[in-house]
N, C-alpha and C. Protein backbone atom coordinates (compact mmCIF):
# COMPACT_ATOMS: atom_id res chain seq x y z
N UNK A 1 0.84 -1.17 0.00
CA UNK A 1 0.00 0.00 0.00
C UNK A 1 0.90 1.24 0.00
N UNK A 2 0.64 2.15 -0.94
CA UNK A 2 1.62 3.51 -0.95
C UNK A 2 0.89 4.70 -0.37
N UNK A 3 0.01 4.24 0.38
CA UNK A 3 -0.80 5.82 0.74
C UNK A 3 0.07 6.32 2.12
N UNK A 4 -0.25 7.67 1.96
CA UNK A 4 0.40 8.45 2.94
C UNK A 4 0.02 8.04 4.30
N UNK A 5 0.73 8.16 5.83
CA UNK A 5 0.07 8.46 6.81
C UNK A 5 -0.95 9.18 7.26
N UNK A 6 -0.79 9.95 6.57
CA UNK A 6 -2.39 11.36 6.68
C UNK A 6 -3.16 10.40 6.05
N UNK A 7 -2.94 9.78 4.53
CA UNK A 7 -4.48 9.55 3.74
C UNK A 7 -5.05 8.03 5.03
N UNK A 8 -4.04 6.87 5.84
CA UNK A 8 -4.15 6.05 6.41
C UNK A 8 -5.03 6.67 7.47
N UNK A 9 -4.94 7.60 8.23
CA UNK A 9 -5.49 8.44 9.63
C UNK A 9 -6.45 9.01 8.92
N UNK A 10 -7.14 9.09 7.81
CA UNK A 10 -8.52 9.48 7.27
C UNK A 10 -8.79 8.29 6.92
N UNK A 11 -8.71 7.64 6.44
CA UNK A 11 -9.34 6.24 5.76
C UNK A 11 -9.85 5.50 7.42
N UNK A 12 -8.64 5.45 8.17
CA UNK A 12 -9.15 4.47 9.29
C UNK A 12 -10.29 5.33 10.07
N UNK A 13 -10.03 6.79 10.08
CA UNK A 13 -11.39 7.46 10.86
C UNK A 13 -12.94 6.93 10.10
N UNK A 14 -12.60 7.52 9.19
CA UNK A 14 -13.78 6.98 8.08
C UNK A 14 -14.76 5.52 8.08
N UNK A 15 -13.46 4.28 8.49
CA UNK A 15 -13.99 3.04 8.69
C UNK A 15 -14.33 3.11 10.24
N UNK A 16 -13.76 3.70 11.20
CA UNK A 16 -14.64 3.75 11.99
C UNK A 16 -16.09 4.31 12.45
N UNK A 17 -16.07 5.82 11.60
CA UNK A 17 -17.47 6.24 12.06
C UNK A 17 -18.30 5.58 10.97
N UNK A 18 -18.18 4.53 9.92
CA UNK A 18 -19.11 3.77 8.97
C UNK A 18 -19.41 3.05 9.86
N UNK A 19 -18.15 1.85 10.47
CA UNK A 19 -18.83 0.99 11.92
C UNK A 19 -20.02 1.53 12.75
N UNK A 20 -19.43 2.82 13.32
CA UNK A 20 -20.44 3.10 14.22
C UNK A 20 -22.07 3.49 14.47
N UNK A 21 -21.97 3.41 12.61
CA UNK A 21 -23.45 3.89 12.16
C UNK A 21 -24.01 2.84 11.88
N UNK A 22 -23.21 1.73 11.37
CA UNK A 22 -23.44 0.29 10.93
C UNK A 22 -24.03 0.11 9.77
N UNK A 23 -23.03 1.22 9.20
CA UNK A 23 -23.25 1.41 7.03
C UNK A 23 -21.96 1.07 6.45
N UNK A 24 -20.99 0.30 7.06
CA UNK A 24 -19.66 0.41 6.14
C UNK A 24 -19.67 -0.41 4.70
N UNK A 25 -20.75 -1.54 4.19
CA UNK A 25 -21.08 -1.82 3.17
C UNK A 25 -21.29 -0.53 2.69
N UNK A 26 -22.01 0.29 2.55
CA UNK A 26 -22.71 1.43 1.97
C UNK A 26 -21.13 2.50 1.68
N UNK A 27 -20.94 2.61 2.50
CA UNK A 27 -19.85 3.67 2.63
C UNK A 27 -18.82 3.54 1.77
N UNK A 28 -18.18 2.23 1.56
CA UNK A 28 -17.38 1.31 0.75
C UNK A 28 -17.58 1.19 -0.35
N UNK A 29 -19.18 1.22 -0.44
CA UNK A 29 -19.50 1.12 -2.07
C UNK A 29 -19.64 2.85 -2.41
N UNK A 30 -19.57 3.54 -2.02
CA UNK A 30 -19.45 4.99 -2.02
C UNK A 30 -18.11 5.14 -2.40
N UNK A 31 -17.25 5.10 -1.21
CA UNK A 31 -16.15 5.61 -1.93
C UNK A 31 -15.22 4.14 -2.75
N UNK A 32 -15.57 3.66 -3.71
CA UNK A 32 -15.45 2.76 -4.73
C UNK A 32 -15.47 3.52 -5.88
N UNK A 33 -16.75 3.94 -5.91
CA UNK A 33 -17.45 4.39 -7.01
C UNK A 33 -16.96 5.73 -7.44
N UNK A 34 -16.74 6.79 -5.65
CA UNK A 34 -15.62 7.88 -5.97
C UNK A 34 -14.30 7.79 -6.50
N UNK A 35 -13.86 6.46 -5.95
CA UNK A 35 -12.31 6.14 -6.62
C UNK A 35 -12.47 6.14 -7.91
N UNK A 36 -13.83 5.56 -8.52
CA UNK A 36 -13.48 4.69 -10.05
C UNK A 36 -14.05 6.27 -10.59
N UNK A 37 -14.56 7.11 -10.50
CA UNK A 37 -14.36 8.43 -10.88
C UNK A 37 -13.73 9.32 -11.16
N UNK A 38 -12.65 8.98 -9.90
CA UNK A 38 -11.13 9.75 -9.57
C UNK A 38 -10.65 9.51 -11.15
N UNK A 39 -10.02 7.72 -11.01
CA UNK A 39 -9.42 7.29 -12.33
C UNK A 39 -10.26 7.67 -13.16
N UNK A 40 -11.21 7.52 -13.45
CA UNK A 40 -12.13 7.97 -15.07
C UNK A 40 -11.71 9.22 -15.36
N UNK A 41 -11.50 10.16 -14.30
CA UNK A 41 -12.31 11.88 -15.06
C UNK A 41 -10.85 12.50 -14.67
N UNK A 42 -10.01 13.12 -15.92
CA UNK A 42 -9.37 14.04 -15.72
C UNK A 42 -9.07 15.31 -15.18
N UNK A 43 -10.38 15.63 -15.38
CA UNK A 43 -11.53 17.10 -15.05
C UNK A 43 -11.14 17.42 -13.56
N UNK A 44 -11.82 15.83 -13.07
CA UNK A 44 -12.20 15.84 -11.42
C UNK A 44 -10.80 15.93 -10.59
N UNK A 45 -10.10 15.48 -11.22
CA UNK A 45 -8.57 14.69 -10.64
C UNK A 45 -7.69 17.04 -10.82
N UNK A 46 -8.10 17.45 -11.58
CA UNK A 46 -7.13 18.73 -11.56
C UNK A 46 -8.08 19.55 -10.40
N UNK A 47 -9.47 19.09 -10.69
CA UNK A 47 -10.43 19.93 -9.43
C UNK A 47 -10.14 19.70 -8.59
N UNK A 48 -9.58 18.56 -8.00
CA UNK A 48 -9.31 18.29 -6.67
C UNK A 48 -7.81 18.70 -6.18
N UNK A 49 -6.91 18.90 -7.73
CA UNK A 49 -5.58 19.47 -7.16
C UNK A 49 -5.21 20.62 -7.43
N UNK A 50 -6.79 21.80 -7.66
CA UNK A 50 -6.08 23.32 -8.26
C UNK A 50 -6.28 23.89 -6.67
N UNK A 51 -5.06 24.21 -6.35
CA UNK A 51 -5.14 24.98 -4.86
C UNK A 51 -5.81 26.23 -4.84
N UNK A 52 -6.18 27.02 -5.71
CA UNK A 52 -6.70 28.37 -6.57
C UNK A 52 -8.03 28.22 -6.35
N UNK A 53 -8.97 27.08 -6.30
CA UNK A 53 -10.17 26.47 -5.86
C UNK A 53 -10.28 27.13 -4.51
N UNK A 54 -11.26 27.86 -4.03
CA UNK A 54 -11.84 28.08 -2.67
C UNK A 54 -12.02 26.61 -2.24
N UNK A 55 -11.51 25.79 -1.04
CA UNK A 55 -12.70 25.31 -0.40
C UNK A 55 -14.05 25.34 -0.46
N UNK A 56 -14.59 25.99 -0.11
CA UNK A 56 -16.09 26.57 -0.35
C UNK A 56 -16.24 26.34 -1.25
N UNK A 57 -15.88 26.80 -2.72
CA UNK A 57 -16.21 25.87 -4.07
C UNK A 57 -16.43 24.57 -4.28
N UNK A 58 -15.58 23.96 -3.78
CA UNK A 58 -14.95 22.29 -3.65
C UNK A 58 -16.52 21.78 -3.07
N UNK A 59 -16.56 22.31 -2.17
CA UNK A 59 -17.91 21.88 -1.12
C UNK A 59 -19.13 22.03 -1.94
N UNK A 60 -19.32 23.39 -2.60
CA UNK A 60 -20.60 23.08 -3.19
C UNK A 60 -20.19 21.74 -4.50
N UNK A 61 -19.28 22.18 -4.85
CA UNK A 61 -19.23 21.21 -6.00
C UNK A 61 -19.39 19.44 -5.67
N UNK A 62 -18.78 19.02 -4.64
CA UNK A 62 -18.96 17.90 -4.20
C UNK A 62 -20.88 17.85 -3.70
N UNK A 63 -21.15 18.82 -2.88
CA UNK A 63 -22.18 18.73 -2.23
C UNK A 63 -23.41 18.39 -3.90
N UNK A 64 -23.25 19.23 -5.17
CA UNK A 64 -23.69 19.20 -6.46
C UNK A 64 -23.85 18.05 -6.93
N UNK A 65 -22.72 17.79 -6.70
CA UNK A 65 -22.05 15.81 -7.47
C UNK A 65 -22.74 14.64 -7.08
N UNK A 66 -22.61 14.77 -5.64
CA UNK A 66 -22.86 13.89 -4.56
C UNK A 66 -24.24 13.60 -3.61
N UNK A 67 -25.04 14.83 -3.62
CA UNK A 67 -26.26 14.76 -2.65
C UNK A 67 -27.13 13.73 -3.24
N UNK A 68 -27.79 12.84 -2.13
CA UNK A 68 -28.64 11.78 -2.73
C UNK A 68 -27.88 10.80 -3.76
N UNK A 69 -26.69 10.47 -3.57
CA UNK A 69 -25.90 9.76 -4.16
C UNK A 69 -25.15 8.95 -3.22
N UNK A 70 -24.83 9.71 -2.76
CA UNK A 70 -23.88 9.10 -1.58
C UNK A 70 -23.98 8.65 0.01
N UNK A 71 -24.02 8.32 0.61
CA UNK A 71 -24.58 8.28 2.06
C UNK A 71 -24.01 9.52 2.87
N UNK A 72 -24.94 10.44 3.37
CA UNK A 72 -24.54 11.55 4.67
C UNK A 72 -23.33 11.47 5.14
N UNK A 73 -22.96 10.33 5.53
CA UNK A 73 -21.74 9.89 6.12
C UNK A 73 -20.73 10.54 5.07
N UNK A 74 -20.52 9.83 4.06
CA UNK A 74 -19.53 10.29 2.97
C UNK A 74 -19.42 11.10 2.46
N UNK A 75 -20.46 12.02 2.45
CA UNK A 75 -20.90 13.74 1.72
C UNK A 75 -19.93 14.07 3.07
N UNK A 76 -20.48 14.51 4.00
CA UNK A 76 -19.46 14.71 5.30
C UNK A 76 -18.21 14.38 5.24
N UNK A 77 -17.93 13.39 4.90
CA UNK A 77 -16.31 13.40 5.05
C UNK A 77 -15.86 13.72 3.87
N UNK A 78 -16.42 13.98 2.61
CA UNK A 78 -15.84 14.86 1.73
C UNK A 78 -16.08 16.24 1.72
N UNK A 79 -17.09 16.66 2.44
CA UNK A 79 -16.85 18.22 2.76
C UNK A 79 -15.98 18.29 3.88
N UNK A 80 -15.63 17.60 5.16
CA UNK A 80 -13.95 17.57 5.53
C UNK A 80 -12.50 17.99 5.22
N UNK A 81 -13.05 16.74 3.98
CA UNK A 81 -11.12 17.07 3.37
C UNK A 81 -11.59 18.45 2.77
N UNK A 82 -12.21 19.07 2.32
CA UNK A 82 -12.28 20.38 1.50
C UNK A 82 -12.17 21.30 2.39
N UNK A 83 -12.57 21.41 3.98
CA UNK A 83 -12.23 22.03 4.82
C UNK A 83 -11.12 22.25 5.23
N UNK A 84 -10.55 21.02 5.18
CA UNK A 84 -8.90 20.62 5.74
C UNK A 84 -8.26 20.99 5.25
N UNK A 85 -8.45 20.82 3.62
CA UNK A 85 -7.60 21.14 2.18
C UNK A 85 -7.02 20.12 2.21
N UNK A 86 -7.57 18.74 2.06
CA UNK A 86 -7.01 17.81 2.01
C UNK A 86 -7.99 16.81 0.86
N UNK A 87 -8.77 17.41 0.18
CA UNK A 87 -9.53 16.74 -0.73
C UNK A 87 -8.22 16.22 -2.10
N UNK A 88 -6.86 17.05 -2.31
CA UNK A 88 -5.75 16.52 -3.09
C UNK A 88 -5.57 15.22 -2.95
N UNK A 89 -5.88 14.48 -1.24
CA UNK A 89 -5.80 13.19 -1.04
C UNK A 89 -6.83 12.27 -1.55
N UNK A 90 -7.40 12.47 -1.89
CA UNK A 90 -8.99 11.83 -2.53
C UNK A 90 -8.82 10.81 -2.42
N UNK A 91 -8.22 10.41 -3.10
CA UNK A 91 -7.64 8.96 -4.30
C UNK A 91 -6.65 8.48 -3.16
N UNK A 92 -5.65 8.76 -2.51
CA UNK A 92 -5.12 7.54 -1.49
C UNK A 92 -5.63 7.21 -0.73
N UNK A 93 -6.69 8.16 -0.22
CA UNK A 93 -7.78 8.28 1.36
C UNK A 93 -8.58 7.06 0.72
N UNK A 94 -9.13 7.07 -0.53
CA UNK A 94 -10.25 6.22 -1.09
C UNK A 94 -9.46 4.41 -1.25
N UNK A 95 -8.07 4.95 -1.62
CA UNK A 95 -7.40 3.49 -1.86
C UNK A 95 -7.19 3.10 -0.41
N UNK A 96 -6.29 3.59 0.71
CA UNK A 96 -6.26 2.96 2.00
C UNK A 96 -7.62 2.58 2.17
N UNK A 97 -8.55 3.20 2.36
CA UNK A 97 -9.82 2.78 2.98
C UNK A 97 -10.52 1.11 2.30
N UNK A 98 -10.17 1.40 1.17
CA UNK A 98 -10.43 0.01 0.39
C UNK A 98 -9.60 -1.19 0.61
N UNK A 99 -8.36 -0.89 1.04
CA UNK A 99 -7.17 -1.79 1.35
C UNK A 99 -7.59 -1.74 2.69
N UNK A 100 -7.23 -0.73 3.46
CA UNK A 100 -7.07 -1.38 4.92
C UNK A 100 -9.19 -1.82 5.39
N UNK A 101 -9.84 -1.86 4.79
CA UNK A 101 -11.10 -2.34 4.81
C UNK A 101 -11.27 -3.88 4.47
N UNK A 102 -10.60 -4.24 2.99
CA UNK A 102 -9.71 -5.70 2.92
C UNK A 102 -8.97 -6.42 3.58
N UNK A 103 -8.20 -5.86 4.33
CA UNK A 103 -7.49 -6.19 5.68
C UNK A 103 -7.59 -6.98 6.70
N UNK A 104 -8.93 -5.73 7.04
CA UNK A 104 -9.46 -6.14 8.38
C UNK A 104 -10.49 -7.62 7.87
N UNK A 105 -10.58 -7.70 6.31
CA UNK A 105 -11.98 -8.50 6.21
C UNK A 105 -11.20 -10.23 5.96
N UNK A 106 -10.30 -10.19 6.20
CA UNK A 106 -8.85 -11.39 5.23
C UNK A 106 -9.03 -11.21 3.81
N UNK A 107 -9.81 -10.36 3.04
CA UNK A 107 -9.48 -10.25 1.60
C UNK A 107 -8.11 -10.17 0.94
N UNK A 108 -7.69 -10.55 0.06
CA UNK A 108 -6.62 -10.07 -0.67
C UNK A 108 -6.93 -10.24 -2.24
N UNK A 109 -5.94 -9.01 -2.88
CA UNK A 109 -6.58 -9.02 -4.25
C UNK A 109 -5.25 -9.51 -5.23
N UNK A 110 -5.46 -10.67 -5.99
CA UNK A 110 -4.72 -11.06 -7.03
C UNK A 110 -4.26 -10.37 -8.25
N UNK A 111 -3.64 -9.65 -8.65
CA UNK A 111 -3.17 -9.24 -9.86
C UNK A 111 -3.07 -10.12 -11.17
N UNK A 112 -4.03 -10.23 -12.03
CA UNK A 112 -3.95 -11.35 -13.04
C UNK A 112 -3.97 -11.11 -14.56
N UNK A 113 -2.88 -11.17 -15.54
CA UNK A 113 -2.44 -11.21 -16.31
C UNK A 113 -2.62 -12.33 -16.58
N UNK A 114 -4.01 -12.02 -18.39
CA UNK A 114 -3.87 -13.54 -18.76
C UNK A 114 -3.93 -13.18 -20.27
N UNK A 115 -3.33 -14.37 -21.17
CA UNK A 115 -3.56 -14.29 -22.65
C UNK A 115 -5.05 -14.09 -23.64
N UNK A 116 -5.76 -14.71 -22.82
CA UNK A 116 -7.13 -14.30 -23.48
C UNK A 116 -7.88 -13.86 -22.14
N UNK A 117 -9.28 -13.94 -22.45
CA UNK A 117 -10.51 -13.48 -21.15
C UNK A 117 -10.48 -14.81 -20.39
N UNK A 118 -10.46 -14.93 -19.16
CA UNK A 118 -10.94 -15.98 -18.85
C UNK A 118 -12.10 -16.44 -18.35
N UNK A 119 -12.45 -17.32 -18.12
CA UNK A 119 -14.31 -17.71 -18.05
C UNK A 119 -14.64 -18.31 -16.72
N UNK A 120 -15.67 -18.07 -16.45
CA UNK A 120 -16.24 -17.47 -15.21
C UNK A 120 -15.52 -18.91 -14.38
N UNK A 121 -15.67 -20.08 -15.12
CA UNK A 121 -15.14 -21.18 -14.12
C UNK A 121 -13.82 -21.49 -14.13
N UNK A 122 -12.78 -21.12 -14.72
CA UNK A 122 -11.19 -20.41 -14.57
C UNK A 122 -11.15 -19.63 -13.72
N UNK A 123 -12.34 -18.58 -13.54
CA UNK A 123 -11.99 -18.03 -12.41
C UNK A 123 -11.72 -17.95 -11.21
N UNK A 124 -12.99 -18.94 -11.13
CA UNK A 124 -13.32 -19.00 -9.64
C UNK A 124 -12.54 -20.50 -9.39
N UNK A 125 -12.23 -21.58 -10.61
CA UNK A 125 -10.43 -21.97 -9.68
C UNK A 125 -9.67 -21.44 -9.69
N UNK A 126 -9.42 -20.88 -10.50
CA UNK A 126 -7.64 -19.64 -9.80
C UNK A 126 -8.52 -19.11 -8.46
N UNK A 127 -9.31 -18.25 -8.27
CA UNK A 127 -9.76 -17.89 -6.92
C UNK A 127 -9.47 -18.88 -5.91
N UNK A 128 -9.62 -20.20 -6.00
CA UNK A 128 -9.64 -21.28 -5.03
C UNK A 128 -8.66 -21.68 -4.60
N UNK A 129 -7.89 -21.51 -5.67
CA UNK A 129 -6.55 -22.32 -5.70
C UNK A 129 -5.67 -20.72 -4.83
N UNK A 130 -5.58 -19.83 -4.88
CA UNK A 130 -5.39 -19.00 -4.84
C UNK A 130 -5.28 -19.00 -3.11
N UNK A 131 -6.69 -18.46 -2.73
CA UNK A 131 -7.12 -18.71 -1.65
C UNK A 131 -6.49 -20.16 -0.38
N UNK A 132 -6.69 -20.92 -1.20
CA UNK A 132 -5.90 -22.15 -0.69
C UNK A 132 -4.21 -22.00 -0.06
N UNK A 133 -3.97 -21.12 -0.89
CA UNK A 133 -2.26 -21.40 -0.92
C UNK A 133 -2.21 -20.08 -0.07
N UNK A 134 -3.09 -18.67 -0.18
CA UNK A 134 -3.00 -17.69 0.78
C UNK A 134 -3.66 -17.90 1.98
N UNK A 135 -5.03 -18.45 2.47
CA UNK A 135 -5.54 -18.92 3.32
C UNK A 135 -6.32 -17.74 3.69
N UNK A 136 -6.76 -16.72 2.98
CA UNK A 136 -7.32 -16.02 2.39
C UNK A 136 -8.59 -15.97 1.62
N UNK A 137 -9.17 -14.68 1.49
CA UNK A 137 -10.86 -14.79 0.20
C UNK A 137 -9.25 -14.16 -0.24
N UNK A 138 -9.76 -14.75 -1.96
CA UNK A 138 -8.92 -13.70 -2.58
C UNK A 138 -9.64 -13.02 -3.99
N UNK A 139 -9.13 -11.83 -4.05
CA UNK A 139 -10.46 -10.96 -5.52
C UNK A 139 -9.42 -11.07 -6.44
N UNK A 140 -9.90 -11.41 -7.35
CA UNK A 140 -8.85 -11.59 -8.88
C UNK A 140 -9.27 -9.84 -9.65
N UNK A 141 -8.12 -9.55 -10.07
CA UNK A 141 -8.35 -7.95 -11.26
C UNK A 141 -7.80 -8.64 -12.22
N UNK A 142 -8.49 -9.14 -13.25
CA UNK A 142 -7.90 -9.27 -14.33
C UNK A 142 -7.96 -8.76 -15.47
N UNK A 143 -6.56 -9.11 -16.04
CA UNK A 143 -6.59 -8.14 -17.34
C UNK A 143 -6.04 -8.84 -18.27
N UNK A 144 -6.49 -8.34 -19.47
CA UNK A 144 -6.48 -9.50 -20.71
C UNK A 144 -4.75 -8.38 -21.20
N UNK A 145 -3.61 -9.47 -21.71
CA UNK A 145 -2.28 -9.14 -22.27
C UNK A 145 -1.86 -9.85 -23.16
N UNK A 146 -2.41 -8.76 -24.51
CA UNK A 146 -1.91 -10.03 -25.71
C UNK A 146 -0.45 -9.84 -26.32
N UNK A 147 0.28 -9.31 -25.12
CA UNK A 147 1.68 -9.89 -25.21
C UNK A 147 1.82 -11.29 -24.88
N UNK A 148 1.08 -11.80 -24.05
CA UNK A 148 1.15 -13.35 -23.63
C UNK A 148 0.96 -14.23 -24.62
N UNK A 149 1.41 -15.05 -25.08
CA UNK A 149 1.21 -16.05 -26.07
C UNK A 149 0.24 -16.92 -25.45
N UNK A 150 -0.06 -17.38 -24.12
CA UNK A 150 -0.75 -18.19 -23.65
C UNK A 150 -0.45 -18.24 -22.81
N UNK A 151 -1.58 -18.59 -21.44
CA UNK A 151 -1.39 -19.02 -20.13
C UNK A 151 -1.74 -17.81 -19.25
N UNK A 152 -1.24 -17.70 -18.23
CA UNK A 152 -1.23 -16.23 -17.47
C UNK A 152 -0.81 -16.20 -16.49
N UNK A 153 0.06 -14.68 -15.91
CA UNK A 153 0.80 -14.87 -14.52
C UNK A 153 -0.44 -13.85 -13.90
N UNK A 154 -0.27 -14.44 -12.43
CA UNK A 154 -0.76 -14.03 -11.15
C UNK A 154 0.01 -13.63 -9.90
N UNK A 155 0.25 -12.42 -9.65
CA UNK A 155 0.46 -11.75 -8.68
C UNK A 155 -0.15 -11.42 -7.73
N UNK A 156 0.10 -12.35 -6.55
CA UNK A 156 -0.95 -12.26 -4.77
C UNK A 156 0.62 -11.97 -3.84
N UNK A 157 0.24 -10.68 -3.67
CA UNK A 157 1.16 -9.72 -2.39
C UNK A 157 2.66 -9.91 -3.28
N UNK A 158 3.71 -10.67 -2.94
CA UNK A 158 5.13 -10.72 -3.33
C UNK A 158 5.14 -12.01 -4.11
N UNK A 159 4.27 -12.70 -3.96
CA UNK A 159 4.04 -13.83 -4.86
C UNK A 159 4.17 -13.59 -6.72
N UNK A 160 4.57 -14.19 -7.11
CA UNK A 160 4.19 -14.81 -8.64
C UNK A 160 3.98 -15.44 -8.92
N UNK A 161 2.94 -16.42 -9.58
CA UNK A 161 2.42 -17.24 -9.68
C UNK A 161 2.79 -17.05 -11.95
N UNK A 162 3.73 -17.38 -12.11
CA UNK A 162 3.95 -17.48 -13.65
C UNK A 162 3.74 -18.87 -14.12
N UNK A 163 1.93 -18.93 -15.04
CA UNK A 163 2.05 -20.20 -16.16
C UNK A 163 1.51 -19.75 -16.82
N UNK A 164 2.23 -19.01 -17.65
CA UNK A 164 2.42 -18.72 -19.47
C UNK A 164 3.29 -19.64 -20.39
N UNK A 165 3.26 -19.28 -20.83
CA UNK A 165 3.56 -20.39 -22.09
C UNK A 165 5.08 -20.16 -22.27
N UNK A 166 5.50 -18.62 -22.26
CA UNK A 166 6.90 -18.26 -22.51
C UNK A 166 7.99 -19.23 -21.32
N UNK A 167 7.23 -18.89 -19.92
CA UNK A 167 8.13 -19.54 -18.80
C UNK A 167 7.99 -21.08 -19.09
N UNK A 168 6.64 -21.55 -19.16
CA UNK A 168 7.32 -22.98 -19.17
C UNK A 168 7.50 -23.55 -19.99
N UNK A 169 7.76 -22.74 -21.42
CA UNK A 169 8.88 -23.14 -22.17
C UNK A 169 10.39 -22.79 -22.01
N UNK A 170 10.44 -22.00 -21.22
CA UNK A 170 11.63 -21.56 -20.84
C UNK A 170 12.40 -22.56 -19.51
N UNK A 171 11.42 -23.28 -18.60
CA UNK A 171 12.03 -23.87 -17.32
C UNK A 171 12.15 -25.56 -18.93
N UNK A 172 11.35 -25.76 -19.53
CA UNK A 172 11.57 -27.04 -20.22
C UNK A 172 12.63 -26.60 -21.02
N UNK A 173 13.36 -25.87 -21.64
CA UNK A 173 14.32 -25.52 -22.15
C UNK A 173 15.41 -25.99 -21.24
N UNK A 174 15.81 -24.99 -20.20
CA UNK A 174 16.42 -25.35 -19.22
C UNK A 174 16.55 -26.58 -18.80
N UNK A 175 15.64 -27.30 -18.31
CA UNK A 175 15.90 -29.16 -17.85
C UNK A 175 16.79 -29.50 -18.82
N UNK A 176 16.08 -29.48 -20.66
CA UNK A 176 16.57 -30.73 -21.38
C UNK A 176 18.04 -30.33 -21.66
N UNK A 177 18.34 -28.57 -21.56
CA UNK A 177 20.16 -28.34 -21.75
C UNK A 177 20.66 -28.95 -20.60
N UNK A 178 20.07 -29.29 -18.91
CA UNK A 178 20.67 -29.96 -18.04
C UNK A 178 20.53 -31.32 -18.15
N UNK A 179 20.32 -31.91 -18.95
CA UNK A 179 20.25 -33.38 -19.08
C UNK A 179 19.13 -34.27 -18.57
N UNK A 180 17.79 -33.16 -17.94
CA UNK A 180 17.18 -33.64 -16.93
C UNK A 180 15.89 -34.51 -17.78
């Protein structure tokens, strides 16, 4: 996780007052949906980092964006950071909170690089198999790389999990020059 200490000490406040209302499903799927915004919109991403922006702007503009969209809870803590002047953090506040929310839940998310799409029951054995070997739920992101000739590597935490076609033609290469 690369988020700052500040964006970690907002994310964990955040998961606590969601606990305490007993909306952190809700809240989570809130700021999800703000993250996948963040990444989508260029627009939003310079709005949130022109310092030249009043606060007070920021606020109506979020309050514009957001009312009846979002849960009270989360309108609030984004008129916060705009108070704070800390709405620049958006996007790490939104990633810790999603990570250290995974955390606490044993989630972990797989990084998956594969040669074609894979289908729904590939999935959910790599998920298994996955899970098995982390002892873990684990969420697959996958992404289709038609650099791969075939197969696909999987990345869970420091792990690699490489079966593409290039490597294990490359470890069978290797044996038969060792005589094996």
């Amino acid at each position: 996780m690369n988020e700052t200490p500040v964006s970690l000490r907002y994310a964990n406040a955040l998961i606590g007052a969601a606990e305490d209302k007993d909306i952190l499903d809700q809240v989570r799927d809130d700021i999800s949906g703000i993250l996948d915004l963040i990444q989508e919109s260029k627009d939003l991403c310079d709005f949130l980092a022109d310092p030249l922006i009043h606060p007070a702007q920021k606020v109506a503009a979020f309050k514009t964006l957001f009312s009846g969209k979002v849960d009270d809870l989360t309108l609030g803590f984004l008129v916060l950071l705009c108070e704070k002047r800390r709405e620049k953090t958006l996007e790490g506040i939104s990633r810790g909170f999603l990570a250290l929310l995974d955390e606490r839940r044993g989630v972990v998310t797989a990084e998956v690089r594969s040669a074609q799409r894979l289908s729904e029951e590939q999935q959910a054995r790599l998920s298994e198999r996955l899970s098995a070997y982390s002892g873990k739920e684990v969420r697959l992101e996958i992404e289709v790389d038609e650099g791969l000739k075939a197969g696909f590597v999987a990345r869970l935490g420091d792990q690699v999990f490489d079966g593409s076609l290039d490597s294990q033609l490359s470890r069978l290469r290797r044996g038969l020059a060792a005589g094996v």
